[in-house]
N, C-alpha and C. Protein backbone atom coordinates (compact mmCIF):
# COMPACT_ATOMS: atom_id res chain seq x y z
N UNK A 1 113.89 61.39 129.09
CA UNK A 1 113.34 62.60 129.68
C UNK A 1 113.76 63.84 128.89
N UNK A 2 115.19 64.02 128.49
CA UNK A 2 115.36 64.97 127.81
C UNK A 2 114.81 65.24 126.49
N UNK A 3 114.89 63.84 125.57
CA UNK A 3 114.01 64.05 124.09
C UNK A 3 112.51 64.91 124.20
N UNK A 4 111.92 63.97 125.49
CA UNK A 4 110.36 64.43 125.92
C UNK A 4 110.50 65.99 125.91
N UNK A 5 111.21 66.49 126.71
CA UNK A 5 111.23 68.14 127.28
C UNK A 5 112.06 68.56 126.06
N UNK A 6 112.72 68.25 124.97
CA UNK A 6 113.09 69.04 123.71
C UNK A 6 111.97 68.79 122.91
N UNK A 7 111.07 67.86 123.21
CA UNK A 7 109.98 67.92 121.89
C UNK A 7 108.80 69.22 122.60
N UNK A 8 108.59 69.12 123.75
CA UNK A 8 107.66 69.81 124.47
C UNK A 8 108.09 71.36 124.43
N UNK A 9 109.08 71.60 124.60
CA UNK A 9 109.87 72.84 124.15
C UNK A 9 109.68 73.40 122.47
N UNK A 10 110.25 72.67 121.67
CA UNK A 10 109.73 72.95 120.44
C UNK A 10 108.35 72.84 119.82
N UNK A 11 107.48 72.10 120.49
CA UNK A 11 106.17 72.04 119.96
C UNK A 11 105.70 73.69 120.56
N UNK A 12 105.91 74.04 122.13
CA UNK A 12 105.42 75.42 122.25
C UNK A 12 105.93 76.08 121.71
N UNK A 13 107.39 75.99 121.13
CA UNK A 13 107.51 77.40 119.97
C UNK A 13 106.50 77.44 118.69
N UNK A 14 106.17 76.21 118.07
CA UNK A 14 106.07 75.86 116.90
C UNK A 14 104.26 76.31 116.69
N UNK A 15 104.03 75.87 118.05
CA UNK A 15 102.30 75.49 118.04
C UNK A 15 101.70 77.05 117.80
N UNK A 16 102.29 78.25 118.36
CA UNK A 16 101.38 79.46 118.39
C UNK A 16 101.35 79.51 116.22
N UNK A 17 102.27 79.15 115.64
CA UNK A 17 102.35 79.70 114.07
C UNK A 17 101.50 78.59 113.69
N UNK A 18 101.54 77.16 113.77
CA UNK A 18 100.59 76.28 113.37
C UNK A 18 99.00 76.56 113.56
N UNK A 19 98.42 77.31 115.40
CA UNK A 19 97.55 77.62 115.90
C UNK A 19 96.67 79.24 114.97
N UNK A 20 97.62 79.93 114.27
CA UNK A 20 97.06 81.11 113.74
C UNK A 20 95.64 80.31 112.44
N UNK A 21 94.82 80.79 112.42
CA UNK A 21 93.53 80.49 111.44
C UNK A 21 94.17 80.77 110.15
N UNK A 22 93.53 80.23 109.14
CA UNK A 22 93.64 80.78 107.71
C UNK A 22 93.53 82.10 107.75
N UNK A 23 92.27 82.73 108.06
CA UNK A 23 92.54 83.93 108.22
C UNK A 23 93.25 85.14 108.52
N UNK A 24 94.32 84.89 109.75
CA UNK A 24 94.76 85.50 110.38
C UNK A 24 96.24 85.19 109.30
N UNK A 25 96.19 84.35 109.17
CA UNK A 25 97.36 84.06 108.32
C UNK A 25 97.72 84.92 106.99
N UNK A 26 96.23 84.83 106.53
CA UNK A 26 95.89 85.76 105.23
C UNK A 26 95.81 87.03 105.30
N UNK A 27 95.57 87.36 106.78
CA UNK A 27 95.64 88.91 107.00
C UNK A 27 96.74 89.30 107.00
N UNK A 28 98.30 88.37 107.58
CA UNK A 28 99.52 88.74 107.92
C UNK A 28 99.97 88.74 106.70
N UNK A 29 99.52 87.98 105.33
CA UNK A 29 100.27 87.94 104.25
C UNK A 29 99.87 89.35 103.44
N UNK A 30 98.21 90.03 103.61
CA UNK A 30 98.46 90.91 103.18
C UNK A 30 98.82 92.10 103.57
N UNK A 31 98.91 92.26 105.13
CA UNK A 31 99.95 93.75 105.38
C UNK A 31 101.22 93.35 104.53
N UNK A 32 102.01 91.91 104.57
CA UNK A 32 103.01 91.91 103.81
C UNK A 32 103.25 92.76 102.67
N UNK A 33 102.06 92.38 101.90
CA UNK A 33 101.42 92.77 100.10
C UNK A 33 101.32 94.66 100.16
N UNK A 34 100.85 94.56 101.21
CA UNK A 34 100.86 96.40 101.54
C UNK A 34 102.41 96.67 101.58
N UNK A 35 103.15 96.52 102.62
CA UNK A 35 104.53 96.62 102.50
C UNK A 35 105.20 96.45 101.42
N UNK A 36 104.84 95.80 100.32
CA UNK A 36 106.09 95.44 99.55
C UNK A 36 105.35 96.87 98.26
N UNK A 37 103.88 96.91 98.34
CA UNK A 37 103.48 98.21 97.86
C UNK A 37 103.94 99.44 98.15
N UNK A 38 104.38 99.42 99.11
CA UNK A 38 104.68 100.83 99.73
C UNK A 38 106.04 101.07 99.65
N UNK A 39 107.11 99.41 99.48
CA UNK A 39 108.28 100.13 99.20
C UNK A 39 108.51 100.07 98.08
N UNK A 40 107.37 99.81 96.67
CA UNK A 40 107.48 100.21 95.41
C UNK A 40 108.05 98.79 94.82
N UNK A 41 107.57 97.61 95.20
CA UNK A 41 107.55 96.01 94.54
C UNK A 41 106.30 95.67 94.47
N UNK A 42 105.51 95.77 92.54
CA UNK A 42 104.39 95.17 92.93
C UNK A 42 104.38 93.64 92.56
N UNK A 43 105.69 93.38 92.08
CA UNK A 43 105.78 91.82 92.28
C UNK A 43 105.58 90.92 93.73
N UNK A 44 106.72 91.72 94.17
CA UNK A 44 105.68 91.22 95.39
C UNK A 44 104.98 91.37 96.59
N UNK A 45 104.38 92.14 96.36
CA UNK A 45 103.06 92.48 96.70
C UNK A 45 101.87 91.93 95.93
N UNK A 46 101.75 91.50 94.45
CA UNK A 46 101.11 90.42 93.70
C UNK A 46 101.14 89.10 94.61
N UNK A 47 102.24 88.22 94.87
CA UNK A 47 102.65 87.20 95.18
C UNK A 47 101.77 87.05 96.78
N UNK A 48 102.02 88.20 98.02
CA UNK A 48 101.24 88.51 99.09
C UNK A 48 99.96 88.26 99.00
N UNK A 49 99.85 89.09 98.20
CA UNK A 49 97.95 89.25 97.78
C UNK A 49 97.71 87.57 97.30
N UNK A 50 97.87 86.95 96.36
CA UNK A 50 97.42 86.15 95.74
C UNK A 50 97.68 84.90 97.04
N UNK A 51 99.07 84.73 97.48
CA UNK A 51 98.74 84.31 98.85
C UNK A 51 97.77 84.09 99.89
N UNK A 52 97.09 85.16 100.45
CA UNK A 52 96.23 85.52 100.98
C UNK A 52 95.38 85.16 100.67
N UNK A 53 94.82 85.32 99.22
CA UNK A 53 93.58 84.94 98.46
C UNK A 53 93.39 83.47 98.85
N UNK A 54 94.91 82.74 98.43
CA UNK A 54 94.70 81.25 98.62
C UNK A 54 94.19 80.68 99.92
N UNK A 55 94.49 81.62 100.92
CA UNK A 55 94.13 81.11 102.87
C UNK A 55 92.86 81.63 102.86
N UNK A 56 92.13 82.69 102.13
CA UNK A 56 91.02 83.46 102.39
C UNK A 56 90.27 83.99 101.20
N UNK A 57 89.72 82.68 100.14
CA UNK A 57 89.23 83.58 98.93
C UNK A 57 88.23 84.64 98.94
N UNK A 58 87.90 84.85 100.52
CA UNK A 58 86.98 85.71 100.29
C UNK A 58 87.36 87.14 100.80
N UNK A 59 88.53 87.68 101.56
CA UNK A 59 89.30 88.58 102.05
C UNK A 59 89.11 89.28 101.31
N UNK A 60 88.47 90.46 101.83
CA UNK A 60 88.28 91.90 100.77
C UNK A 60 89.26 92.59 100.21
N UNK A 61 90.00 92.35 101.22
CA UNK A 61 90.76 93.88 101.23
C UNK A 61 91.81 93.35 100.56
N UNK A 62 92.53 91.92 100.35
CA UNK A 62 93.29 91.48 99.26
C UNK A 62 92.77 91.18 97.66
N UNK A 63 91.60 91.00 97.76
CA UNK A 63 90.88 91.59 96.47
C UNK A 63 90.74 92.50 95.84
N UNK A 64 90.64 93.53 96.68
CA UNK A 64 91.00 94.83 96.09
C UNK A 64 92.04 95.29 96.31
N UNK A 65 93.04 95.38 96.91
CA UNK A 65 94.35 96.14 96.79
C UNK A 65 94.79 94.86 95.43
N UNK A 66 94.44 93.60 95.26
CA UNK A 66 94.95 92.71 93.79
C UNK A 66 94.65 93.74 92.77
N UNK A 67 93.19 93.69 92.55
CA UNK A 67 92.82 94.72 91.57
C UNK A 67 93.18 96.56 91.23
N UNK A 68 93.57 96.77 92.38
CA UNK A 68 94.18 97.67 92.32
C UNK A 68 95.91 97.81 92.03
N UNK A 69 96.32 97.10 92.46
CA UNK A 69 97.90 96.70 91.86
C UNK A 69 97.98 96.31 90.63
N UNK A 70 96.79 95.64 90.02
CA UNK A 70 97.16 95.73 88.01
C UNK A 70 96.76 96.82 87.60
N UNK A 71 95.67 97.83 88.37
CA UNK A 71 96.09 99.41 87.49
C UNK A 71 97.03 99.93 87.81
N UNK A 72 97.87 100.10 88.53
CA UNK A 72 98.72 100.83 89.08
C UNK A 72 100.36 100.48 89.31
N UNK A 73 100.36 98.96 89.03
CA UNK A 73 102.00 98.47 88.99
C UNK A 73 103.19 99.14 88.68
N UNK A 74 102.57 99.33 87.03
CA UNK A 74 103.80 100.32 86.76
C UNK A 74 104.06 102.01 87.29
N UNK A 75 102.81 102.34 88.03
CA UNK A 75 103.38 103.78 88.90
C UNK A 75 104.11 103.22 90.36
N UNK A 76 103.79 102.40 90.93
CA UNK A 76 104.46 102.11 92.15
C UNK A 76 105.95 101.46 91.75
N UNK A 77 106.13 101.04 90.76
CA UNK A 77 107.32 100.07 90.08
C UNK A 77 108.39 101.73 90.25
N UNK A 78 107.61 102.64 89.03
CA UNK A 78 108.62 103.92 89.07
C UNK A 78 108.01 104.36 90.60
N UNK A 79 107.58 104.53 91.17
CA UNK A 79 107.78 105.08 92.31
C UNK A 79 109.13 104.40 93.80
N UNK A 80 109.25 103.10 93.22
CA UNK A 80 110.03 102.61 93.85
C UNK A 80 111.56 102.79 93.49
N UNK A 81 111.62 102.59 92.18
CA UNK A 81 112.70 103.19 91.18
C UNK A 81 113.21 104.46 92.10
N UNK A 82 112.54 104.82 91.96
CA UNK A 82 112.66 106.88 92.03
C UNK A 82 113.19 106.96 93.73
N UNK A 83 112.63 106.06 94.81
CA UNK A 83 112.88 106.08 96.04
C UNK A 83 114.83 105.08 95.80
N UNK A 84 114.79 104.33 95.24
CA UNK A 84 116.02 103.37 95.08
C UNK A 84 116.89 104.60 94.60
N UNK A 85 116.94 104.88 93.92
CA UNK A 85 117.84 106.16 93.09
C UNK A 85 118.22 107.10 94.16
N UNK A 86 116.84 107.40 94.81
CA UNK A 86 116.71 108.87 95.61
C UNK A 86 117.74 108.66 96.86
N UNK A 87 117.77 106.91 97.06
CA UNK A 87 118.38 106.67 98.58
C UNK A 87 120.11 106.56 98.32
N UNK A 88 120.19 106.80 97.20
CA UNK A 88 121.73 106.59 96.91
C UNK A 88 122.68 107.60 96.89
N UNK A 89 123.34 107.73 98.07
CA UNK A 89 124.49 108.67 98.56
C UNK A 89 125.44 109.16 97.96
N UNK A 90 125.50 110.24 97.37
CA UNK A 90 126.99 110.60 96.60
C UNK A 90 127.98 111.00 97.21
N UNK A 91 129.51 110.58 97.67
CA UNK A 91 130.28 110.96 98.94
C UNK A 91 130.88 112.70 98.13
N UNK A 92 131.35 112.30 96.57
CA UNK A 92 131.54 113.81 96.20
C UNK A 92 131.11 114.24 94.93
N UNK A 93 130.58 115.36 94.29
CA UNK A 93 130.28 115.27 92.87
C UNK A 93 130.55 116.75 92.72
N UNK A 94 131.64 116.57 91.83
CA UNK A 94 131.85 118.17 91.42
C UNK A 94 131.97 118.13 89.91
N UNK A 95 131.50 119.67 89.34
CA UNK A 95 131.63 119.57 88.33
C UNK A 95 131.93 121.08 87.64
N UNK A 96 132.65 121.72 86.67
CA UNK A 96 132.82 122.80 86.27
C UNK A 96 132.75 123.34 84.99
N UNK A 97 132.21 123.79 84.65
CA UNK A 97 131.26 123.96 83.01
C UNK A 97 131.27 123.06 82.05
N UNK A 98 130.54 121.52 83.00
CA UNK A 98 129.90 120.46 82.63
C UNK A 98 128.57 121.23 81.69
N UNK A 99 128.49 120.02 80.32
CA UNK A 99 126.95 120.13 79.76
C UNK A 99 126.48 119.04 80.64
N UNK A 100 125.06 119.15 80.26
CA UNK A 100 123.69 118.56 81.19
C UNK A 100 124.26 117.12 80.88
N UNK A 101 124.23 116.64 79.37
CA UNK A 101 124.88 115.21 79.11
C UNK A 101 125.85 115.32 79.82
N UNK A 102 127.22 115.50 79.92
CA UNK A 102 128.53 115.19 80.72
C UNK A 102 127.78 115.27 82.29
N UNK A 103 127.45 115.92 82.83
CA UNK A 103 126.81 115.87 83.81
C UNK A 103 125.86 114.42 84.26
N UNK A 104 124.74 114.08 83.79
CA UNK A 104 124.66 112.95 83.56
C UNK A 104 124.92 111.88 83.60
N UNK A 105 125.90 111.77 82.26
CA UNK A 105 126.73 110.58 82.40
C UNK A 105 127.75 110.50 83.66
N UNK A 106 128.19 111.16 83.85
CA UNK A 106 129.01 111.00 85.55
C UNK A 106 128.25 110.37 86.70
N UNK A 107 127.03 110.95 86.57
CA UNK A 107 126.55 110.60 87.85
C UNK A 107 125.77 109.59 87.45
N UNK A 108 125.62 108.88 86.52
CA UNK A 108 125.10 107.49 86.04
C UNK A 108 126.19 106.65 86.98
N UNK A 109 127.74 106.79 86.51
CA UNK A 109 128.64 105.65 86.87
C UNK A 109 128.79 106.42 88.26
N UNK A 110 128.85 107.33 88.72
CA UNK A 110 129.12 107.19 90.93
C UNK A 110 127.51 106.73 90.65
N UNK A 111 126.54 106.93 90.93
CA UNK A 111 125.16 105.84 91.35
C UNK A 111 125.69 104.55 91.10
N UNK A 112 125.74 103.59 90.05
CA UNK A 112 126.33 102.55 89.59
C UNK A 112 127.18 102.51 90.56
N UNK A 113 128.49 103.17 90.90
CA UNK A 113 129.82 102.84 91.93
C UNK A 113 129.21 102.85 93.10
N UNK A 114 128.45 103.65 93.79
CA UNK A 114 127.93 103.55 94.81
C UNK A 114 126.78 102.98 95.25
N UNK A 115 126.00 102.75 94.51
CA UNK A 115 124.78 101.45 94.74
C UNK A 115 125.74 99.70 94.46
N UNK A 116 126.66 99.83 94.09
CA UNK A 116 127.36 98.76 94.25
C UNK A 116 126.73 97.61 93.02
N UNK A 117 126.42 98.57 91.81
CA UNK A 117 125.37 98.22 90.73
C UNK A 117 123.51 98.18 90.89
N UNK A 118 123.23 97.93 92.08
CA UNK A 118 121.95 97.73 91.93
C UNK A 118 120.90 98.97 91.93
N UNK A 119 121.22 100.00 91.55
CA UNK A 119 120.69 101.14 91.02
C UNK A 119 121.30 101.55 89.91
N UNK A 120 120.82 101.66 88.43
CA UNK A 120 121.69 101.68 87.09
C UNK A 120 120.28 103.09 86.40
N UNK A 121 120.07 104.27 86.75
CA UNK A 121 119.84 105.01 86.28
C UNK A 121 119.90 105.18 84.56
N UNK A 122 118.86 105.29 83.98
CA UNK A 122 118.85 105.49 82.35
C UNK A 122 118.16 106.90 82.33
N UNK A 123 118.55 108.01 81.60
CA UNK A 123 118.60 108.94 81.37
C UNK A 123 118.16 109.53 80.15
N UNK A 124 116.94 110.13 80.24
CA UNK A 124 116.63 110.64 78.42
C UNK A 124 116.89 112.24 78.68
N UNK A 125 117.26 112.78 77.68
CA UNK A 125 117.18 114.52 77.89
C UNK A 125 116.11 114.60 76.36
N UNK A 126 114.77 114.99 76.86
CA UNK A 126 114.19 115.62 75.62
C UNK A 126 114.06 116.55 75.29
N UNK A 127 114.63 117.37 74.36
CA UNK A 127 114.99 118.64 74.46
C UNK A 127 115.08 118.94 72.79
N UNK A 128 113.71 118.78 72.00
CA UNK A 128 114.02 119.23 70.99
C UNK A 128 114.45 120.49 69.77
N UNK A 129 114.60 121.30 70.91
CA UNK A 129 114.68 122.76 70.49
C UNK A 129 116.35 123.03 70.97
N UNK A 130 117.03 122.00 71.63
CA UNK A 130 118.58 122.42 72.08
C UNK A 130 118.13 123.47 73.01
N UNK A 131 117.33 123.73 73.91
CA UNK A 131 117.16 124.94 74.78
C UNK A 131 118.34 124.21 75.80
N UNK A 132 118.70 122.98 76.55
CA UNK A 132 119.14 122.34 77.06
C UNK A 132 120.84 122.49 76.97
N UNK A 133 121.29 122.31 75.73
CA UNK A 133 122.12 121.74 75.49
C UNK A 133 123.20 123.12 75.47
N UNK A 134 123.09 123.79 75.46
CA UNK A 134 124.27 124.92 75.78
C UNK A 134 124.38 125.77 77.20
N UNK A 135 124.07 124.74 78.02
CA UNK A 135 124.09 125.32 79.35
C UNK A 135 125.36 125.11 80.13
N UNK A 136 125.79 125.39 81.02
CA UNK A 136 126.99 124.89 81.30
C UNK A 136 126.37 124.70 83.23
N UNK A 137 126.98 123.43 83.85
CA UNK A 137 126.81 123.44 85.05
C UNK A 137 128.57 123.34 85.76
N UNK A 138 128.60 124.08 87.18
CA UNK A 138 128.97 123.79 87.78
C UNK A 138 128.55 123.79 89.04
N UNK A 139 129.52 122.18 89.60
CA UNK A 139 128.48 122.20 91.29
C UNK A 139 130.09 121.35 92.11
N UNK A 140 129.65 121.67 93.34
CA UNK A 140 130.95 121.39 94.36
C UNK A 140 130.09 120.62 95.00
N UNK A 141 129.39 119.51 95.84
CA UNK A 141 128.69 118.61 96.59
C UNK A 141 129.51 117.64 96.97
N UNK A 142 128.68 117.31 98.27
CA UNK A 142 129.45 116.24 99.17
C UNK A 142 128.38 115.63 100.01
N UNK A 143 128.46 114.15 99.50
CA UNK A 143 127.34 113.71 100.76
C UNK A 143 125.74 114.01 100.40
N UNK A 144 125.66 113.56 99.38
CA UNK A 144 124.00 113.97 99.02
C UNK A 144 123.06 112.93 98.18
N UNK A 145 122.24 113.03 98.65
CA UNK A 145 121.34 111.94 98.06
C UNK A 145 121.59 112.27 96.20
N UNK A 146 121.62 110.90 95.49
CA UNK A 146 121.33 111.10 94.29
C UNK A 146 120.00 112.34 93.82
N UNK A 147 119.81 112.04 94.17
CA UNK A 147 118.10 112.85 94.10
C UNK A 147 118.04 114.23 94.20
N UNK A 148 118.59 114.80 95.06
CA UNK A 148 119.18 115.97 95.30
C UNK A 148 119.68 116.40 94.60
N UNK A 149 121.43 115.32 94.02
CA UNK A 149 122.64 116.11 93.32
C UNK A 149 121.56 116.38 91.55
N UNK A 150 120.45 115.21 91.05
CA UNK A 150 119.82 115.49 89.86
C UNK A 150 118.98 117.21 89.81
N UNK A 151 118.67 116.97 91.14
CA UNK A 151 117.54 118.53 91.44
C UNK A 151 118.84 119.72 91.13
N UNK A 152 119.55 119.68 91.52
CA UNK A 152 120.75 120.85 91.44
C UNK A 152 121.10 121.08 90.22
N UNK A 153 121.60 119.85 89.28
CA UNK A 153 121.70 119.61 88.05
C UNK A 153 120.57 120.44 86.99
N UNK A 154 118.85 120.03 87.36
CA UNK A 154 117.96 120.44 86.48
C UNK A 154 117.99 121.75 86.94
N UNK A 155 117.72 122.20 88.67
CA UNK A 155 117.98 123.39 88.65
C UNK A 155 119.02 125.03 87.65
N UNK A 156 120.13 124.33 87.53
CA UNK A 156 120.76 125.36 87.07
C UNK A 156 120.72 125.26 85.46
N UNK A 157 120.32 124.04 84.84
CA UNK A 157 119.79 124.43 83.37
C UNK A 157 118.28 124.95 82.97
N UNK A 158 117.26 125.31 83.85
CA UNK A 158 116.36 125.27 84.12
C UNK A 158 115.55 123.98 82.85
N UNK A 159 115.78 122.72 83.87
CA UNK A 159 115.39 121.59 83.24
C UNK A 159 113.98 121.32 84.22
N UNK A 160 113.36 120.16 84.40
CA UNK A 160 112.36 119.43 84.92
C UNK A 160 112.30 117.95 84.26
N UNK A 161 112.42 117.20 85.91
CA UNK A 161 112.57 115.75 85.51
C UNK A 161 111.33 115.02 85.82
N UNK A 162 111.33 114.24 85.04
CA UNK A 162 110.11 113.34 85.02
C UNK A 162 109.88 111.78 85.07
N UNK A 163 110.14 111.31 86.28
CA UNK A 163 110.30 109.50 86.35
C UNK A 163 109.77 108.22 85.51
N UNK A 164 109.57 107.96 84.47
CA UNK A 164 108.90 107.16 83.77
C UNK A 164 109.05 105.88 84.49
N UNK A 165 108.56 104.71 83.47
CA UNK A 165 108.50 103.32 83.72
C UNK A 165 110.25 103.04 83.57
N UNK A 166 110.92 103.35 82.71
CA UNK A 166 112.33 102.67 82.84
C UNK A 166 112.91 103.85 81.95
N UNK A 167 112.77 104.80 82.49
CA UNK A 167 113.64 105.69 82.16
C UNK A 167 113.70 107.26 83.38
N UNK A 168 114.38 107.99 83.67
CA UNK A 168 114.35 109.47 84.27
C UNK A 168 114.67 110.20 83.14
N UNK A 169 113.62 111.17 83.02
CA UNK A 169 113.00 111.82 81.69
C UNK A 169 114.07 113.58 82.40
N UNK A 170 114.56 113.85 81.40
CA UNK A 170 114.92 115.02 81.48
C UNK A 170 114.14 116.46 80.45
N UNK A 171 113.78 117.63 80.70
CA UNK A 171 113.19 117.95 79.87
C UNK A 171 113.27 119.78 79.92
N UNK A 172 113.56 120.65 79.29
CA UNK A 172 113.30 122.11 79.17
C UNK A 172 111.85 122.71 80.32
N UNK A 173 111.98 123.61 81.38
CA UNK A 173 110.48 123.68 82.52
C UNK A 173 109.71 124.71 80.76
């Protein structure tokens, strides 16, 4: 009696996910594919989509957000970058007639210390005229998004940053 009522028990958990259609299945895989778009993975969000495709080759709307994720990968890739970076907390960052490089490089290794490695910031300063390079920063901060402490940074050299594919572009406004 008990095996009976543990199989009858687990078959009603089991039966509503077995019971969903291809379809419905393919629909759940691509809000997935949307989600992993939106938090800036078009790997997988590829993997979602193509999923989907497989339960529903005829699903529109994973056909086109597919085709639309190979123009656009590498802006959502740096757009995700840029949100990963942006979410990373600095507890203190001070600095006192730091150049833009020394500046920089500091806050390369606290991101690194405080993402616990999995945010590793690469840094270009293009600045071929040295307009950049004789500036001096100082800043007292506590508690601030990476993202922020960089805006403060370009702020007072009057720099402008620019997110590439695998790099944060530094540059003269």
């Amino acid at each position: 009696m008990t095996k009976i009522l543990t199989l009858a028990v687990a078959f009603a958990l089991v039966s509503p996910v077995l019971a969903q259609s291809p379809t419905r299945q393919a629909e759940s895989l691509y809000q997935k594919g949307l989600a992993a778009e939106k938090a800036g993975d078009p790997a997988a969000a590829r993997n979602f989509y193509t999923e989907a495709l497989k339960l529903d080759p005829k699903n529109p709307n994973a056909t086109y957000s597919l085709g639309q994720l190979k123009l656009n990968a590498p802006a959502i890739a740096t757009k995700g970058r840029e949100a990963k970076f942006g979410a990373v907390v600095i507890p203190v960052f001070q600095l006192d007639q730091a150049t833009l490089q020394e500046a920089l490089t500091g806050l390369v290794v606290i991101v690194e210390k405080e993402s616990k490695g999995e945010v590793t910031p690469n840094f270009v300063i293009e600045d071929p005229k040295a307009l950049l390079a004789g500036q001096k920063i100082s800043l007292n901060l506590k508690n601030m998004p990476a993202k922020a402490v960089l805006r403060y940074l370009t702020d007072q050299t009057g720099a402008k940053v620019r997110y590439d594919e695998h790099a944060v572009v530094i540059s003269p406004r």
